[in-house]
N, C-alpha and C. Protein backbone atom coordinates (compact mmCIF):
# COMPACT_ATOMS: atom_id res chain seq x y z
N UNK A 1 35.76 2.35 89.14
CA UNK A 1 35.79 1.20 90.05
C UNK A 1 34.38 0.88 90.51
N UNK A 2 33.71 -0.09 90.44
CA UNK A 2 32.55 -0.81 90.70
C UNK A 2 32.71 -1.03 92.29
N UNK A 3 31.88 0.07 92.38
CA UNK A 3 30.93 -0.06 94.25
C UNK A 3 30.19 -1.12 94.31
N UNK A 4 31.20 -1.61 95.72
CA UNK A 4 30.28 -3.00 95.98
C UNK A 4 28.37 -2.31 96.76
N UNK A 5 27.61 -3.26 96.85
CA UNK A 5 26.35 -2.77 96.97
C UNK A 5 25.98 -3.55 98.21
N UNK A 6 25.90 -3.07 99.29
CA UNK A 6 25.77 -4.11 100.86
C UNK A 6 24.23 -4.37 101.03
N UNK A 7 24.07 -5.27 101.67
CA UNK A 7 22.81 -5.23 101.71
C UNK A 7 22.56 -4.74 103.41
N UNK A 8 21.77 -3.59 103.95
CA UNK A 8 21.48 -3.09 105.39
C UNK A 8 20.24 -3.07 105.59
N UNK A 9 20.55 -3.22 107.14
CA UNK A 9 19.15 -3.59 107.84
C UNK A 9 18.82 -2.96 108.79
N UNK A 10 17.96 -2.55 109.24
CA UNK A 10 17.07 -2.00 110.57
C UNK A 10 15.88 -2.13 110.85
N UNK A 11 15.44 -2.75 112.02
CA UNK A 11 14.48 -3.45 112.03
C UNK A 11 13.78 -3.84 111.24
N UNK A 12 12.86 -3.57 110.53
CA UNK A 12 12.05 -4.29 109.62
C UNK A 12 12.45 -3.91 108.16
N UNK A 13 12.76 -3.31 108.11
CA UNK A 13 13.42 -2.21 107.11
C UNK A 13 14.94 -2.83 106.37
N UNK A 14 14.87 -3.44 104.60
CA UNK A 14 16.65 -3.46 105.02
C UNK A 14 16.25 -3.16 103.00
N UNK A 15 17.53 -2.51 102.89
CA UNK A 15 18.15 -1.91 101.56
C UNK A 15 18.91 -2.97 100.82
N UNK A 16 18.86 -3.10 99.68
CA UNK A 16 19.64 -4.64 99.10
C UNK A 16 20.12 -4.19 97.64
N UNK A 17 21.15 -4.57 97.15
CA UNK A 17 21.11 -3.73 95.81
C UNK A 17 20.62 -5.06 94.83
N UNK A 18 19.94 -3.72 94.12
CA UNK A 18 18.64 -4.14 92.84
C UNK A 18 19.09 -5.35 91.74
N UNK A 19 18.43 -5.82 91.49
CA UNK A 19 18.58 -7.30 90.52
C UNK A 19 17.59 -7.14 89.41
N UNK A 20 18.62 -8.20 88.14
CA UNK A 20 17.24 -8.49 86.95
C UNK A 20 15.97 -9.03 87.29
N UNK A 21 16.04 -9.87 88.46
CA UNK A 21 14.91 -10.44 88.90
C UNK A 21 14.05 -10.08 89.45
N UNK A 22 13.92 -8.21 89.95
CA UNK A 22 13.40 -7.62 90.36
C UNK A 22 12.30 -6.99 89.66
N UNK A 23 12.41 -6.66 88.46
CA UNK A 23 11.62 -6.49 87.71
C UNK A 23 10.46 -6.49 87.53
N UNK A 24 9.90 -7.46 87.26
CA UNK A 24 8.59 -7.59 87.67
C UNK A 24 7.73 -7.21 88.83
N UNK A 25 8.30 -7.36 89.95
CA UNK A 25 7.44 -6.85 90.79
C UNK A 25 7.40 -5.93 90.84
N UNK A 26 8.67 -4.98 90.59
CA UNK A 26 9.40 -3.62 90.92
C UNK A 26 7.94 -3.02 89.72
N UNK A 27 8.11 -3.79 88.54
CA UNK A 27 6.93 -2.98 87.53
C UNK A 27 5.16 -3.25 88.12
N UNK A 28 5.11 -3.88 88.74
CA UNK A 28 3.61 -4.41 89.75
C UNK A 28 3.98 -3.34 90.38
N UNK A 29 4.84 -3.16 91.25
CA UNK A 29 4.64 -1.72 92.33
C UNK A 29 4.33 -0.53 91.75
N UNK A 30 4.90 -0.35 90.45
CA UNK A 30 5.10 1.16 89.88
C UNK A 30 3.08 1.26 88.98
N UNK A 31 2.85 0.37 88.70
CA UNK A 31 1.74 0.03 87.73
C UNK A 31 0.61 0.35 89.34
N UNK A 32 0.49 -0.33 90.67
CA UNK A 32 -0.03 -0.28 91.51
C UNK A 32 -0.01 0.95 92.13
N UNK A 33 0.82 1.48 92.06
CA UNK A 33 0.45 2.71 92.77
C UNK A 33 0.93 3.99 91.86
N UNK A 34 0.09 3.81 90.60
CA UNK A 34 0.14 5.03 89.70
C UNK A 34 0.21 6.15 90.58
N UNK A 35 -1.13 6.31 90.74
CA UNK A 35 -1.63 7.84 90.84
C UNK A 35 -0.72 8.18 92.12
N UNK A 36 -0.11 7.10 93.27
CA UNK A 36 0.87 7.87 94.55
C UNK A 36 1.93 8.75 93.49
N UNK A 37 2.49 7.94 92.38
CA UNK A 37 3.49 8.05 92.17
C UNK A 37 4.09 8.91 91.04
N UNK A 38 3.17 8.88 90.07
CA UNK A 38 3.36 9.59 88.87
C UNK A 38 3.65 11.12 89.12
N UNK A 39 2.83 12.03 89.78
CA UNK A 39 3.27 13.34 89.86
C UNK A 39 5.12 13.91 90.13
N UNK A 40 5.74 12.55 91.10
CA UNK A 40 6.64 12.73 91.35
C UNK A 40 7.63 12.25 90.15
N UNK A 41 7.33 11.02 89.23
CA UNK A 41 8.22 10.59 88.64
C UNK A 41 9.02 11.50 87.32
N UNK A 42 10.36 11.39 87.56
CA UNK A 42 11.08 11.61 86.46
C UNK A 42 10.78 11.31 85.14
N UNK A 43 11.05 12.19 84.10
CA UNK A 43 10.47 12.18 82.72
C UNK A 43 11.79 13.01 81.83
N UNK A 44 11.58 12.57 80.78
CA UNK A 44 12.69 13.10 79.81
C UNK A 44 11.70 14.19 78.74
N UNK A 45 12.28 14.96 77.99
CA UNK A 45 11.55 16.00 77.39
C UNK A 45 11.38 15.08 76.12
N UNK A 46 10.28 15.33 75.44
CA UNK A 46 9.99 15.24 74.16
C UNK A 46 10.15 13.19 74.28
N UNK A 47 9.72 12.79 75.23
CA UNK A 47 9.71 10.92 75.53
C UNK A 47 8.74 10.25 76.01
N UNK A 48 8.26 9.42 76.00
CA UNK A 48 7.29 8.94 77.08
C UNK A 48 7.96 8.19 77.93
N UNK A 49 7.20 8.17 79.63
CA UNK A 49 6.85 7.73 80.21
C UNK A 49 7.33 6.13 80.38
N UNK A 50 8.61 5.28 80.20
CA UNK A 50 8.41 4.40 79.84
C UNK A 50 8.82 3.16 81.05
N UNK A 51 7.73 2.15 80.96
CA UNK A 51 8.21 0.78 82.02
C UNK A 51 8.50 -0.38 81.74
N UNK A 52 9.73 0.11 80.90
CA UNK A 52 10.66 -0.80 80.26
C UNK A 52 11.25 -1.10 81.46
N UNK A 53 10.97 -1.68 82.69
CA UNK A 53 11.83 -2.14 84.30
C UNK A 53 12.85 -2.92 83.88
N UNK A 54 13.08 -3.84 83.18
CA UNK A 54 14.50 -4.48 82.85
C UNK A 54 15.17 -3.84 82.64
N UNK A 55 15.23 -2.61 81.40
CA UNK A 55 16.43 -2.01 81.19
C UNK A 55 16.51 -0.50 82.13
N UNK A 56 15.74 -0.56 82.82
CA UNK A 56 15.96 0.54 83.75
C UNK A 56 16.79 -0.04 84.72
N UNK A 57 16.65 -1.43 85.35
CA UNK A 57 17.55 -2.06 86.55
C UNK A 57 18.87 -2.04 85.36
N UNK A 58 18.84 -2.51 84.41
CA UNK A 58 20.03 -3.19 83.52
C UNK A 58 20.95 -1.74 83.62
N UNK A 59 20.47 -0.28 83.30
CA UNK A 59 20.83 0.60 83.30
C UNK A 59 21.66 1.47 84.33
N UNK A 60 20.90 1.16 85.84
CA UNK A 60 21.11 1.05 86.91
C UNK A 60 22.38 0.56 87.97
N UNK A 61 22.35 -1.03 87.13
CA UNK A 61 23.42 -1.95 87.43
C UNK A 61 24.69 -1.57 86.51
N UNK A 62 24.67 -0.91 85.25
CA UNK A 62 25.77 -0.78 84.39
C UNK A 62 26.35 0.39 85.45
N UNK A 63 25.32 1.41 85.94
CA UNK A 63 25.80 2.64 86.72
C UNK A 63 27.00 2.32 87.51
N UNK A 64 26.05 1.57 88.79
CA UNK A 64 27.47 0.26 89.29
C UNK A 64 28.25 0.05 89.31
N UNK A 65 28.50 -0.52 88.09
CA UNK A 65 29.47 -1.16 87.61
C UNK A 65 30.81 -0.21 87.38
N UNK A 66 30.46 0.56 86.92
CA UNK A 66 31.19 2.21 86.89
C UNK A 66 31.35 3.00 87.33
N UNK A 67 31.12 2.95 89.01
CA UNK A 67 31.10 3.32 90.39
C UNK A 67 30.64 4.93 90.49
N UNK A 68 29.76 4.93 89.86
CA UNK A 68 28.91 6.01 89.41
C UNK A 68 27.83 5.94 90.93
N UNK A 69 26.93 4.84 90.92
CA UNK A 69 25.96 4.50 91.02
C UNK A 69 25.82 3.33 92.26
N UNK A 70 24.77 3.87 92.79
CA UNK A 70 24.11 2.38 94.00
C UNK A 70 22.66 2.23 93.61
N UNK A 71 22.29 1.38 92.98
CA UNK A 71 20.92 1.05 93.34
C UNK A 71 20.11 0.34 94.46
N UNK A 72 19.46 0.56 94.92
CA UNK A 72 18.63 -0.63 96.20
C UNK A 72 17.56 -0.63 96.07
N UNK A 73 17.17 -1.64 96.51
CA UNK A 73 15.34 -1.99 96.04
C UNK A 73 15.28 -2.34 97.71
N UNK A 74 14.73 -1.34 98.02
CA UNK A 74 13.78 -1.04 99.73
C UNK A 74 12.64 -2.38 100.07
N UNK A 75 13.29 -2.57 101.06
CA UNK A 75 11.99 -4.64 101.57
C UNK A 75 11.69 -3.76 103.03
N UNK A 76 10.10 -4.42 103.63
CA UNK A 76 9.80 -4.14 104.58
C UNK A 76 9.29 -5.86 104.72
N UNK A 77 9.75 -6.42 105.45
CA UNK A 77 9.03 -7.90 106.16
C UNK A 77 9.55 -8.59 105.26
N UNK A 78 10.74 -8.29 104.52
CA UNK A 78 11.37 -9.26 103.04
C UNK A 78 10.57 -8.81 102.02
N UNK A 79 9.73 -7.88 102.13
CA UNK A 79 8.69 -7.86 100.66
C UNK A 79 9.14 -6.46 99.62
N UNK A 80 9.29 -6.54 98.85
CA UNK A 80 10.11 -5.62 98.15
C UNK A 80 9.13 -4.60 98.11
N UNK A 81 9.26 -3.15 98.15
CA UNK A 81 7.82 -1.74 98.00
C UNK A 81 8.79 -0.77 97.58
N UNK A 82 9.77 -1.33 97.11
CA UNK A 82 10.06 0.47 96.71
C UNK A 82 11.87 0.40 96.29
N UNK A 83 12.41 1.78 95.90
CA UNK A 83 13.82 1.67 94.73
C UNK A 83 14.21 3.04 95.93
N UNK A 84 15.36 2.89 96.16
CA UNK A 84 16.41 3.68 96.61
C UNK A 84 17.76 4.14 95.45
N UNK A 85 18.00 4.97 95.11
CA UNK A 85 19.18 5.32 94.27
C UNK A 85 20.00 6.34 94.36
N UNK A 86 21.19 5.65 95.00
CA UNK A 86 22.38 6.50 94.90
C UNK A 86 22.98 7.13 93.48
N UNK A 87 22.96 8.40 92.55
CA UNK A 87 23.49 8.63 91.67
C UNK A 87 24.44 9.17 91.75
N UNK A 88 25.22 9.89 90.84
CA UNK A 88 26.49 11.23 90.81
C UNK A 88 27.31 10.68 91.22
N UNK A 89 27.83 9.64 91.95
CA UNK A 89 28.84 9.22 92.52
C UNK A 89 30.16 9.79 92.04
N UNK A 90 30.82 10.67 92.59
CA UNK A 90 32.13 11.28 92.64
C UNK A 90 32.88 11.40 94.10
N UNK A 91 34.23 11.19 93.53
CA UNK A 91 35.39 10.87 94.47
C UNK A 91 36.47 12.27 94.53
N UNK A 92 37.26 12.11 94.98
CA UNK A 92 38.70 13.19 94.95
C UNK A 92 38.09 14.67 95.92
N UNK A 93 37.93 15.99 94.71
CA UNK A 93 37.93 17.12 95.45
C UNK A 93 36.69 17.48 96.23
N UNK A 94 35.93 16.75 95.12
CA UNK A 94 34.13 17.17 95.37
C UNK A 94 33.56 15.74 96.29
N UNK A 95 33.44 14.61 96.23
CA UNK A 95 33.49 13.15 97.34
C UNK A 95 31.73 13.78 98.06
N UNK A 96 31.02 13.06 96.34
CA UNK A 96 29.52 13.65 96.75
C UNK A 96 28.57 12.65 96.00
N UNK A 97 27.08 12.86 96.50
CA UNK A 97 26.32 11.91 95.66
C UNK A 97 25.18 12.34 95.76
N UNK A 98 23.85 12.02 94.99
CA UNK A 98 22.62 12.62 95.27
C UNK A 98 21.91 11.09 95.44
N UNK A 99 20.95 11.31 96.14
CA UNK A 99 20.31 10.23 96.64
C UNK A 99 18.49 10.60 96.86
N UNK A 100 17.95 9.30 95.66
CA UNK A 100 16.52 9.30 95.00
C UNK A 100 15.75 8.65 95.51
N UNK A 101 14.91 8.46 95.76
CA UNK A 101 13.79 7.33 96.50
C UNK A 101 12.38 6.98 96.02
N UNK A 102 11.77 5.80 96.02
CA UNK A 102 10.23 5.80 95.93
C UNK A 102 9.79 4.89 97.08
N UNK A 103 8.43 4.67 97.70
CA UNK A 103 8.09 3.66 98.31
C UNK A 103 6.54 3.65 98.07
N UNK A 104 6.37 2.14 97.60
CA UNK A 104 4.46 1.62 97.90
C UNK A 104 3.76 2.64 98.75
N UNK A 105 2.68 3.03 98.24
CA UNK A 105 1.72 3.75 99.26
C UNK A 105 1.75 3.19 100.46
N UNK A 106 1.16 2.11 100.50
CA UNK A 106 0.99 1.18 101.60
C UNK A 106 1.98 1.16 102.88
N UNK A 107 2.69 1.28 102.59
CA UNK A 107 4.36 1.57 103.87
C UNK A 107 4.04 2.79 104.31
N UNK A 108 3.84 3.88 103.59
CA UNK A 108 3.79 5.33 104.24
C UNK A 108 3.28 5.80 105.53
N UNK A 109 4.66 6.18 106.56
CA UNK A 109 3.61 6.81 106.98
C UNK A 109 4.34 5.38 108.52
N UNK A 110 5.00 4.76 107.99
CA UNK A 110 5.99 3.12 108.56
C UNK A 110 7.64 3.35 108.95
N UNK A 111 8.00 4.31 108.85
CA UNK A 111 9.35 4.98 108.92
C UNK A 111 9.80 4.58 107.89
N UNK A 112 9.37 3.73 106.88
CA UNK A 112 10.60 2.78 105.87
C UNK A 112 11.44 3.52 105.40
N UNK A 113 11.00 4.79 104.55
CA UNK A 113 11.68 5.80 103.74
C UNK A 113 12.82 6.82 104.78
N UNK A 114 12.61 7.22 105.76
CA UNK A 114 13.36 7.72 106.48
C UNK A 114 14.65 6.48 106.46
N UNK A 115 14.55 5.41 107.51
CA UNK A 115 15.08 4.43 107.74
C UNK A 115 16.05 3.93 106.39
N UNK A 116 15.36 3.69 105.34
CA UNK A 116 16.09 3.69 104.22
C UNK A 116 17.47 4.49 103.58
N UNK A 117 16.64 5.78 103.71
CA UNK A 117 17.57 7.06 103.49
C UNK A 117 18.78 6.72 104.42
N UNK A 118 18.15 6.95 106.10
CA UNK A 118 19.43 7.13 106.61
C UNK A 118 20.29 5.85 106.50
N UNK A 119 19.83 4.36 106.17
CA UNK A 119 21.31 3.63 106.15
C UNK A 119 21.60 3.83 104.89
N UNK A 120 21.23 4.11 103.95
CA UNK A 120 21.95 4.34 102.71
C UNK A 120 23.03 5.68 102.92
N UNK A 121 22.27 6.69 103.78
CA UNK A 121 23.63 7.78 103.81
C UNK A 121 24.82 7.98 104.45
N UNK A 122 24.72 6.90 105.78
CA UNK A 122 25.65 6.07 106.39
C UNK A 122 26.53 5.57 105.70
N UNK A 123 26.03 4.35 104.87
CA UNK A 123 26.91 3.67 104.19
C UNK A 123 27.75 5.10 103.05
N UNK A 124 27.43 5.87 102.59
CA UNK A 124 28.07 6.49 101.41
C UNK A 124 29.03 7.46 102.86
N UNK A 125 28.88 7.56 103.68
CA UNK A 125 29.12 9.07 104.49
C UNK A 125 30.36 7.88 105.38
N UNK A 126 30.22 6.66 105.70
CA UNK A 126 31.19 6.00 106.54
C UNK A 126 31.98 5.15 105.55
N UNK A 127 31.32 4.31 105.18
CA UNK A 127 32.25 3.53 104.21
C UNK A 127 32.75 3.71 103.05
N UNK A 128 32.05 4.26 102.11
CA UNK A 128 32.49 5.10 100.69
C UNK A 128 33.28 5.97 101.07
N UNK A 129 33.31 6.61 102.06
CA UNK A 129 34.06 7.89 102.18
C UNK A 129 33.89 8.93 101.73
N UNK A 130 32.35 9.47 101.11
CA UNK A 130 32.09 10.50 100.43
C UNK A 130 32.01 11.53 101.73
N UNK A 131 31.77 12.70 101.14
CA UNK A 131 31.82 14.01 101.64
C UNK A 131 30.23 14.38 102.59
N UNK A 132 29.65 13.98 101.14
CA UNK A 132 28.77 14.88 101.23
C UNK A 132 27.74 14.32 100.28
N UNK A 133 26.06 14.32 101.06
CA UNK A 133 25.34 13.56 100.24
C UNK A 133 23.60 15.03 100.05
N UNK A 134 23.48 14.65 99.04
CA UNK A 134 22.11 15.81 98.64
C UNK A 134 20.58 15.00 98.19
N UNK A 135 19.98 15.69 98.67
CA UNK A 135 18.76 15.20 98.43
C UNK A 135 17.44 16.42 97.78
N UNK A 136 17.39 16.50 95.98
CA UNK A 136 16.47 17.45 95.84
C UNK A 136 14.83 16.99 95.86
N UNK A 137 14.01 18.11 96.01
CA UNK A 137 12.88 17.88 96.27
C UNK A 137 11.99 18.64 95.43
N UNK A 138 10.53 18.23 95.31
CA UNK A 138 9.68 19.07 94.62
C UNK A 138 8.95 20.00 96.17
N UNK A 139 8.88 21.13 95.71
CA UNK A 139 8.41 22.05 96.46
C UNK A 139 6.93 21.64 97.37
N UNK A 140 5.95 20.55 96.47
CA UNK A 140 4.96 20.19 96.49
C UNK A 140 4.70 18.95 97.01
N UNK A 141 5.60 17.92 97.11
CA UNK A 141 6.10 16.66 97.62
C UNK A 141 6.11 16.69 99.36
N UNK A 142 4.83 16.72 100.26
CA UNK A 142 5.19 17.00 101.33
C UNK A 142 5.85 15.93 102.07
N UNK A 143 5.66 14.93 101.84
CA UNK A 143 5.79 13.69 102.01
C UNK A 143 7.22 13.18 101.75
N UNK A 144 7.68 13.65 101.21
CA UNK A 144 9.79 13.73 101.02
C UNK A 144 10.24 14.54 102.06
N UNK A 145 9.31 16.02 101.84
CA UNK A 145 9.77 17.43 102.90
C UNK A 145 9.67 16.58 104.22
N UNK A 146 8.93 16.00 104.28
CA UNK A 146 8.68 15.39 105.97
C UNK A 146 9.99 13.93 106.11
N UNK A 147 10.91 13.71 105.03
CA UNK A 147 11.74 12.73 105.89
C UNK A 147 13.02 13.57 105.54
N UNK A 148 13.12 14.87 105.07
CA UNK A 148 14.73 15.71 105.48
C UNK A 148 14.64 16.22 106.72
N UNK A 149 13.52 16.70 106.88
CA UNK A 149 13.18 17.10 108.23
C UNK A 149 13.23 16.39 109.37
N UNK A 150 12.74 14.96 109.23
CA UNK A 150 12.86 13.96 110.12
C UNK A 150 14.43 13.18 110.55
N UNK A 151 15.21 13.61 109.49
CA UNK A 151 16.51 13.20 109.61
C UNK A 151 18.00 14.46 109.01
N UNK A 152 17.17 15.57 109.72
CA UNK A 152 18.11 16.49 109.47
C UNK A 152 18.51 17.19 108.66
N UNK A 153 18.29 16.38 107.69
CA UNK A 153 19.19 17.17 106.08
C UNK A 153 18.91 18.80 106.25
N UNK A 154 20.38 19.61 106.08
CA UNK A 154 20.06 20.85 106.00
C UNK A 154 19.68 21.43 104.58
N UNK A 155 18.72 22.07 104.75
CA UNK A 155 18.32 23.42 103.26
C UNK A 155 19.17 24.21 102.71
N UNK A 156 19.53 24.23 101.95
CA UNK A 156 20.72 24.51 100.75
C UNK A 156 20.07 25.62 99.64
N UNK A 157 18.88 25.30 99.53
CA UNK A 157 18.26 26.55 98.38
C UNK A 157 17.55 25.98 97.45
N UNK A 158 17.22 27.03 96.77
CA UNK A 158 15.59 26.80 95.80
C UNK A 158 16.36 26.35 94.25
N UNK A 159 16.22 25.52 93.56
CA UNK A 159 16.52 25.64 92.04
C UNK A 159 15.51 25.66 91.35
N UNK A 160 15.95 26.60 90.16
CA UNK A 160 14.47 27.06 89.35
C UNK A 160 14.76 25.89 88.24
N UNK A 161 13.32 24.88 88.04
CA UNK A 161 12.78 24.37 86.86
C UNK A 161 14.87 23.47 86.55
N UNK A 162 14.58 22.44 87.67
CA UNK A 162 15.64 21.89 88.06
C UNK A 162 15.74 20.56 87.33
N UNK A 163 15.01 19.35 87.42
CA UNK A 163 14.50 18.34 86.98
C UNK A 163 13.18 18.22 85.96
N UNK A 164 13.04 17.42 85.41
CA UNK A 164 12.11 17.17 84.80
C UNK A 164 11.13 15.81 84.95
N UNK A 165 10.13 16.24 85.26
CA UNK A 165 9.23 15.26 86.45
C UNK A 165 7.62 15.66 85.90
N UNK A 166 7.33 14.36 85.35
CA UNK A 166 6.17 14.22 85.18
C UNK A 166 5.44 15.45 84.02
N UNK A 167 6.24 15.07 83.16
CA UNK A 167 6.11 15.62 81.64
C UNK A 167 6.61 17.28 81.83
N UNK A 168 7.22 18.18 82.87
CA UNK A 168 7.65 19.53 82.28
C UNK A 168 9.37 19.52 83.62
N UNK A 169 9.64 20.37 83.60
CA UNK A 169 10.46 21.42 84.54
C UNK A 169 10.62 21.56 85.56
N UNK A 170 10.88 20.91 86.76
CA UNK A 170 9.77 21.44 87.95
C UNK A 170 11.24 22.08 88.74
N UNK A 171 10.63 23.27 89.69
CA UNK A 171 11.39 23.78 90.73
C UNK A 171 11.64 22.31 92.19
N UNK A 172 12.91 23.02 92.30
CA UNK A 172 13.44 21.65 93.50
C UNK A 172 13.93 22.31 94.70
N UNK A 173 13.62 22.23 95.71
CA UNK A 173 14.57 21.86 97.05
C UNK A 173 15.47 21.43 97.07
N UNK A 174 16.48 21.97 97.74
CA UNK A 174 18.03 21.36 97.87
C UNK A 174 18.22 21.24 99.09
N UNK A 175 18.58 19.68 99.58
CA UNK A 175 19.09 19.46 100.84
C UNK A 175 20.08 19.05 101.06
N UNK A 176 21.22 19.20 101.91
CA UNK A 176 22.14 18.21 101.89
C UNK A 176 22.78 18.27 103.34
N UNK A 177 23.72 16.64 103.46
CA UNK A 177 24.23 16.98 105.04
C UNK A 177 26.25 16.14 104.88
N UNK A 178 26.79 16.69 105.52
CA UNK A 178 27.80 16.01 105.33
C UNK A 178 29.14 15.80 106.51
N UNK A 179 29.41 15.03 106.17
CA UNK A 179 30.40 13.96 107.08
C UNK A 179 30.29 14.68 108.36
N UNK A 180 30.90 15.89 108.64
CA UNK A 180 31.01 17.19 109.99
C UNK A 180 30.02 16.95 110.57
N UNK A 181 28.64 17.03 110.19
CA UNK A 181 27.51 17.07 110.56
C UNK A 181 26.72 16.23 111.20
N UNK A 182 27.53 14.66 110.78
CA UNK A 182 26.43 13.46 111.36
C UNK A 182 27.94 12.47 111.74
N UNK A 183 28.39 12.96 112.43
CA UNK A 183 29.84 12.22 113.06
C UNK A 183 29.27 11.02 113.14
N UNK A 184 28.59 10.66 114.05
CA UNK A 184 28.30 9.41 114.83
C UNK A 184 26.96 8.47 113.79
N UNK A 185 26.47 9.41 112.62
CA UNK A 185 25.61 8.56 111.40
C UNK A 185 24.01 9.21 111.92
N UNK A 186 23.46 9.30 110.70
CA UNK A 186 22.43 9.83 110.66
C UNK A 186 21.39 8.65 111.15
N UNK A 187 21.44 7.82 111.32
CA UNK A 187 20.53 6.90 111.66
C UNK A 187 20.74 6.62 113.42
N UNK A 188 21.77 6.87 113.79
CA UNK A 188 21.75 7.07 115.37
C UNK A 188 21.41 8.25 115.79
N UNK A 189 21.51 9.58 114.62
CA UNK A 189 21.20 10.86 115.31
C UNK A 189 19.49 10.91 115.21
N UNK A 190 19.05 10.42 114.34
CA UNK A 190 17.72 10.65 114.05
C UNK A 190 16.79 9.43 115.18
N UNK A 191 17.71 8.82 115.78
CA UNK A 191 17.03 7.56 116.58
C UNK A 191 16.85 7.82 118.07
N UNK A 192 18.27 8.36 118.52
CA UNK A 192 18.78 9.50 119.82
C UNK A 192 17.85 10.73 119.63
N UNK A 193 17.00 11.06 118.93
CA UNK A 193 16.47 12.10 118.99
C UNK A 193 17.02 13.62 118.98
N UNK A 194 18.48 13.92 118.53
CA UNK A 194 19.32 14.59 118.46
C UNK A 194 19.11 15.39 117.06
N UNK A 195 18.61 15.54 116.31
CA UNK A 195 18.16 15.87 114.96
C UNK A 195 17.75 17.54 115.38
N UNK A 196 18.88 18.41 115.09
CA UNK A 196 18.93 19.99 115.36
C UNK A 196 17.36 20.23 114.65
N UNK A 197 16.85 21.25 115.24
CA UNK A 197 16.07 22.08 114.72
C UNK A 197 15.78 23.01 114.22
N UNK A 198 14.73 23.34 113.35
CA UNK A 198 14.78 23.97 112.17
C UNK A 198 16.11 23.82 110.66
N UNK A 199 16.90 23.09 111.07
CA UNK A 199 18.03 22.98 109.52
C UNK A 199 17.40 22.92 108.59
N UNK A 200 15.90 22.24 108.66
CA UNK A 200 15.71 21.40 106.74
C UNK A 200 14.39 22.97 106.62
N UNK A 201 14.56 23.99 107.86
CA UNK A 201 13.22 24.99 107.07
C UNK A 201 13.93 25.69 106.17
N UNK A 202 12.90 25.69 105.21
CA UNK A 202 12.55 26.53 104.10
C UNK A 202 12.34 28.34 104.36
N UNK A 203 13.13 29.29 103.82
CA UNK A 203 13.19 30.80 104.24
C UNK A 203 11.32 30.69 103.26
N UNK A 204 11.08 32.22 104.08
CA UNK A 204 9.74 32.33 103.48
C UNK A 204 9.94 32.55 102.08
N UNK A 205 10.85 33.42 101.59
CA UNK A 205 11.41 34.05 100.19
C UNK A 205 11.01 32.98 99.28
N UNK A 206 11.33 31.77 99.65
CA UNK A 206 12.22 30.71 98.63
C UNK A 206 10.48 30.59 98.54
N UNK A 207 9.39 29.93 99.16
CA UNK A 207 8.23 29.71 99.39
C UNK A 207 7.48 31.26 98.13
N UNK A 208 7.78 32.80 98.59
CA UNK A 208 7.14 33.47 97.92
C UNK A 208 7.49 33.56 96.59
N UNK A 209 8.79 32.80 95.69
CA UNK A 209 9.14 32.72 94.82
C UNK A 209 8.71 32.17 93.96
N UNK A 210 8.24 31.29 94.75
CA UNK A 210 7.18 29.95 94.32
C UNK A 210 5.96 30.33 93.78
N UNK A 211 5.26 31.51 94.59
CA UNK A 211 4.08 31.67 94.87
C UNK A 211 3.18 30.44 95.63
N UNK A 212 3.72 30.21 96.57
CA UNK A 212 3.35 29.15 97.36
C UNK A 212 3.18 29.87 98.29
């Protein structure tokens, strides 16, 4: 069943789901801010690198369509900087999803990405009716680590050589928070200033495993 895709807003900040027409700029953003972005980006083994942006939205939108999938393309002032993506979408026993993000250098540092996150996990946690939403991370990515933290997500554990990001393997962070946890929505708890402390730390172990 094809998830409808809402478009949400908070203050300057609003989530819209992704279009063919996006494209282009969406490939101006990704081309503009290489070097923010590349260390983090997803990669397939033995592939290149590719910014084929049409059939990545086209790909995106089929997700959609097959209620797999949410895509959103993140606006600050109406100006598009960045891709939000709901994947995994599952219903029944498990009623879970993982949820991906990028944003323009330029925003960082603007709440956008927090703000983003949390109405996107709202919407899957109130209206979808999912369970339970996850967010993995690169160990090295401080800049992600700083918006689970900022909005709660609890630490779940280390996965070894989890994803594949930026040509190899990489170890991930596991965060996740669900329905029990953010009764009243993660975007009022994180706004109320109610956001428990310490949930999203990291045990030292997981860190010496690393050799970090």
């Amino acid at each position: 069943m094809a998830a409808i895709i809402p478009t949400l807003t908070e203050g300057r900040v609003s989530i819209r789901g992704i279009k063919p027409r996006d494209a282009k700029k969406l490939e101006e953003e990704l081309m503009r801010n290489r070097s923010w972005l590349r260390q983090w980006e997803a990669t397939a083994p033995q592939t290149f690198v590719s910014f084929d942006t049409k059939a990545g939205i086209k790909n995106l939108i089929a997700h959609a369509k097959a209620g797999s999938g949410l895509p959103f393309a993140i606006e600050y002032d109406g100006e598009l900087i960045g891709q939000l993506n709901v994947s995994g979408i599952v219903y029944g026993s498990l009623s879970s999803a993982q949820l991906g993000y990028w944003v323009a250098e330029r925003v960082a540092g603007k709440g956008v990405t927090p703000t983003a996150v949390a109405l996107a996990t709202d919407y899957c946690l109130q209206n979808l009716g999912l369970h339970r939403m996850e967010i993995c991370i690169r160990p090295e990515n401080a800049a992600s680590l700083r918006i689970v933290e900022k909005l709660g997500f609890r630490y779940e554990g280390l996965r070894r050589r989890y994803i594949h990001i930026n040509g190899d393997w990489r170890d991930h962070f596991a965060y996740a928070l669900t329905q029990e946890e953010v009764p009243a929505g993660v975007l009022s708890r994180w706004q109320s200033g109610h956001v428990p402390a310490d949930v999203s730390m990291v045990p030292a172990a997981d860190y010496d495993a690393l050799g970090l």
